[in-house]
C-alpha atoms as a PDB file:
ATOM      1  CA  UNK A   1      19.893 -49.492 -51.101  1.00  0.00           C
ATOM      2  CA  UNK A   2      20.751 -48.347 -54.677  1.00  0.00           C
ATOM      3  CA  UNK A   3      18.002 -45.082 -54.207  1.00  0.00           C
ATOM      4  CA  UNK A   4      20.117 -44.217 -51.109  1.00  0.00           C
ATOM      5  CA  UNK A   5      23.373 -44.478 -52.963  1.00  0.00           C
ATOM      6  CA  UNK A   6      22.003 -42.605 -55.746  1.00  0.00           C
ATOM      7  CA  UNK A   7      20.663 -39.661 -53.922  1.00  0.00           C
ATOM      8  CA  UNK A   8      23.852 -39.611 -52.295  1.00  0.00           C
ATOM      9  CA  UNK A   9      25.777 -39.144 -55.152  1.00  0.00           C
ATOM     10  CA  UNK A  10      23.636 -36.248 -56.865  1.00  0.00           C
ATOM     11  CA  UNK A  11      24.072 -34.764 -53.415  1.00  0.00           C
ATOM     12  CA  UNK A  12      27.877 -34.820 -53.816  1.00  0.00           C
ATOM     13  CA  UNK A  13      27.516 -33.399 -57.377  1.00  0.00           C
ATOM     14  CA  UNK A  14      25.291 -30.581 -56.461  1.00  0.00           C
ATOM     15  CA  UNK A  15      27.670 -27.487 -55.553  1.00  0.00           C
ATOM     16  CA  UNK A  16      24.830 -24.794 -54.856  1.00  0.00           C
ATOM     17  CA  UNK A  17      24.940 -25.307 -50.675  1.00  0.00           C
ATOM     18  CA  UNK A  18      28.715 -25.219 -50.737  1.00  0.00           C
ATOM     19  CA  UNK A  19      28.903 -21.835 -52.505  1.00  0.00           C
ATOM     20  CA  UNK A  20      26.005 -20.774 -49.960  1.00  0.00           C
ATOM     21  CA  UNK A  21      27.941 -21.719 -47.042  1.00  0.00           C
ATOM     22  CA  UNK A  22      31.210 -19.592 -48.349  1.00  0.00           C
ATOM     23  CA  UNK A  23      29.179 -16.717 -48.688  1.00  0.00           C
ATOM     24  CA  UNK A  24      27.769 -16.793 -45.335  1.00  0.00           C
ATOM     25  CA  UNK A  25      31.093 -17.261 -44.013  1.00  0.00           C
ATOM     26  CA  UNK A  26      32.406 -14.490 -46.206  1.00  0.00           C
ATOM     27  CA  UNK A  27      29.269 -12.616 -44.274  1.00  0.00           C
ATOM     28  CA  UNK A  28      29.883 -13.377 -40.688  1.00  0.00           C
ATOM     29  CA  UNK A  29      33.630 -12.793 -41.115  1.00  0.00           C
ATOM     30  CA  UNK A  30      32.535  -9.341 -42.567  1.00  0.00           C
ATOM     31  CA  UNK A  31      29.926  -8.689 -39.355  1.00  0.00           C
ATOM     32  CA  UNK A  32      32.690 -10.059 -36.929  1.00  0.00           C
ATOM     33  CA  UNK A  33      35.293  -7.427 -38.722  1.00  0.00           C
ATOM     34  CA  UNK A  34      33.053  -4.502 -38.451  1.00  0.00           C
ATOM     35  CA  UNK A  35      31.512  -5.221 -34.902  1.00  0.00           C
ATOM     36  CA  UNK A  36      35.256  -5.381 -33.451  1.00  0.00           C
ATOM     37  CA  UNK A  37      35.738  -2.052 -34.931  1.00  0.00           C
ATOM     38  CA  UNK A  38      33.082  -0.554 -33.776  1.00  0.00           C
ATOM     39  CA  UNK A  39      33.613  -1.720 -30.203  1.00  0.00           C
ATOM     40  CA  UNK A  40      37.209  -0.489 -30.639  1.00  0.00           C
ATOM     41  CA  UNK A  41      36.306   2.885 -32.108  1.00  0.00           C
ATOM     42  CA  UNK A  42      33.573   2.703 -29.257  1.00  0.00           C
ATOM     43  CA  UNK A  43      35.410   2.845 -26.330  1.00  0.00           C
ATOM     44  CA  UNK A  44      38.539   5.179 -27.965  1.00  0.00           C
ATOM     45  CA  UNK A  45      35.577   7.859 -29.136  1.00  0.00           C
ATOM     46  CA  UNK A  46      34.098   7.568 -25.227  1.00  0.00           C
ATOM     47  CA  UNK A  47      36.524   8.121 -23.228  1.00  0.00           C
ATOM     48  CA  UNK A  48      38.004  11.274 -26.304  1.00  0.00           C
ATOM     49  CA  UNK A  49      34.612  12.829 -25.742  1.00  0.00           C
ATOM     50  CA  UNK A  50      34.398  12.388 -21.789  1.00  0.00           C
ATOM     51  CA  UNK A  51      38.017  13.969 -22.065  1.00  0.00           C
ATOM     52  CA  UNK A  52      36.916  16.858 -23.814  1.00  0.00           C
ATOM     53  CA  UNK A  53      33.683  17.381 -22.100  1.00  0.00           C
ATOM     54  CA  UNK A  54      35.884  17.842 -18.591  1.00  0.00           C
ATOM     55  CA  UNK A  55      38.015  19.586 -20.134  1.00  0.00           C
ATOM     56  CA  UNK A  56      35.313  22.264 -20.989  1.00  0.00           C
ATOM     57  CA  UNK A  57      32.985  22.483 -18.521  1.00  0.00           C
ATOM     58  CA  UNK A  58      35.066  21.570 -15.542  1.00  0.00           C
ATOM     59  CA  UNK A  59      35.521  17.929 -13.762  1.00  0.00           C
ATOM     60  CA  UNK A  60      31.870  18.749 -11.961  1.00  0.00           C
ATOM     61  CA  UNK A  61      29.862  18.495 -15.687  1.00  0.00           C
ATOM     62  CA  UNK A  62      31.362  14.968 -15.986  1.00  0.00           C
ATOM     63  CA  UNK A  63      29.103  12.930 -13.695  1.00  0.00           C
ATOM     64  CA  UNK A  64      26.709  14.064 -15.832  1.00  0.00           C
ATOM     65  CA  UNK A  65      24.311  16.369 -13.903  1.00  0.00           C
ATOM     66  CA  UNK A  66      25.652  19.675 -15.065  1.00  0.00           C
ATOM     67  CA  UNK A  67      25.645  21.160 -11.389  1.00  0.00           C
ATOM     68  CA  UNK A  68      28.364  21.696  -9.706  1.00  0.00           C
ATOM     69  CA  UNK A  69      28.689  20.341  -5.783  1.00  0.00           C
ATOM     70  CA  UNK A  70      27.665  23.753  -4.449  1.00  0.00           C
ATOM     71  CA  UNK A  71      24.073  23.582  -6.712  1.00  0.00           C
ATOM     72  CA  UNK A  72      25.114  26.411  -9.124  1.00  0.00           C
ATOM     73  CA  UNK A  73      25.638  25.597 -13.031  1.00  0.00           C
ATOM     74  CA  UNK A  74      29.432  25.941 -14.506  1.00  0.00           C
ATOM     75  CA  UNK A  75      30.258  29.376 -14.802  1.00  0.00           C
ATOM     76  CA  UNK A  76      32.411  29.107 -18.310  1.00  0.00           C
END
């Protein structure tokens, strides 16, 4: 019983994991941070650039084909 209690205690002493688990919750805050900003930027940059590309070529480029319903390209 006294090796238990005495591993116990130089476990309590012993810092190192404690600074190791701050860090890696410094780190996952950090990845959480950036991921939600990219998501947000994301979807904002998608739908700026889907804007723009109708606005260009004409609401027929937006599905994506580039030809228009009557099988001609845009005529810009």
């Amino acid at each position: 019983m006294h090796q238990i209690s005495k591993i116990l205690s130089s476990l309590r002493a012993d810092r190192r994991g404690v600074t190791a688990l701050e860090y890696g919750l410094i780190a996952a805050a950090i990845i959480v941070a950036i991921s939600a900003t990219v998501f947000s930027l994301g979807s904002s940059l998608n739908g700026s650039f889907s804007s723009v590309n109708t606005s260009l070529t004409g609401p027929a480029a937006s599905t994506g084909t580039g030809v228009t319903n009557s099988g001609t390209a845009p005529i810009n």
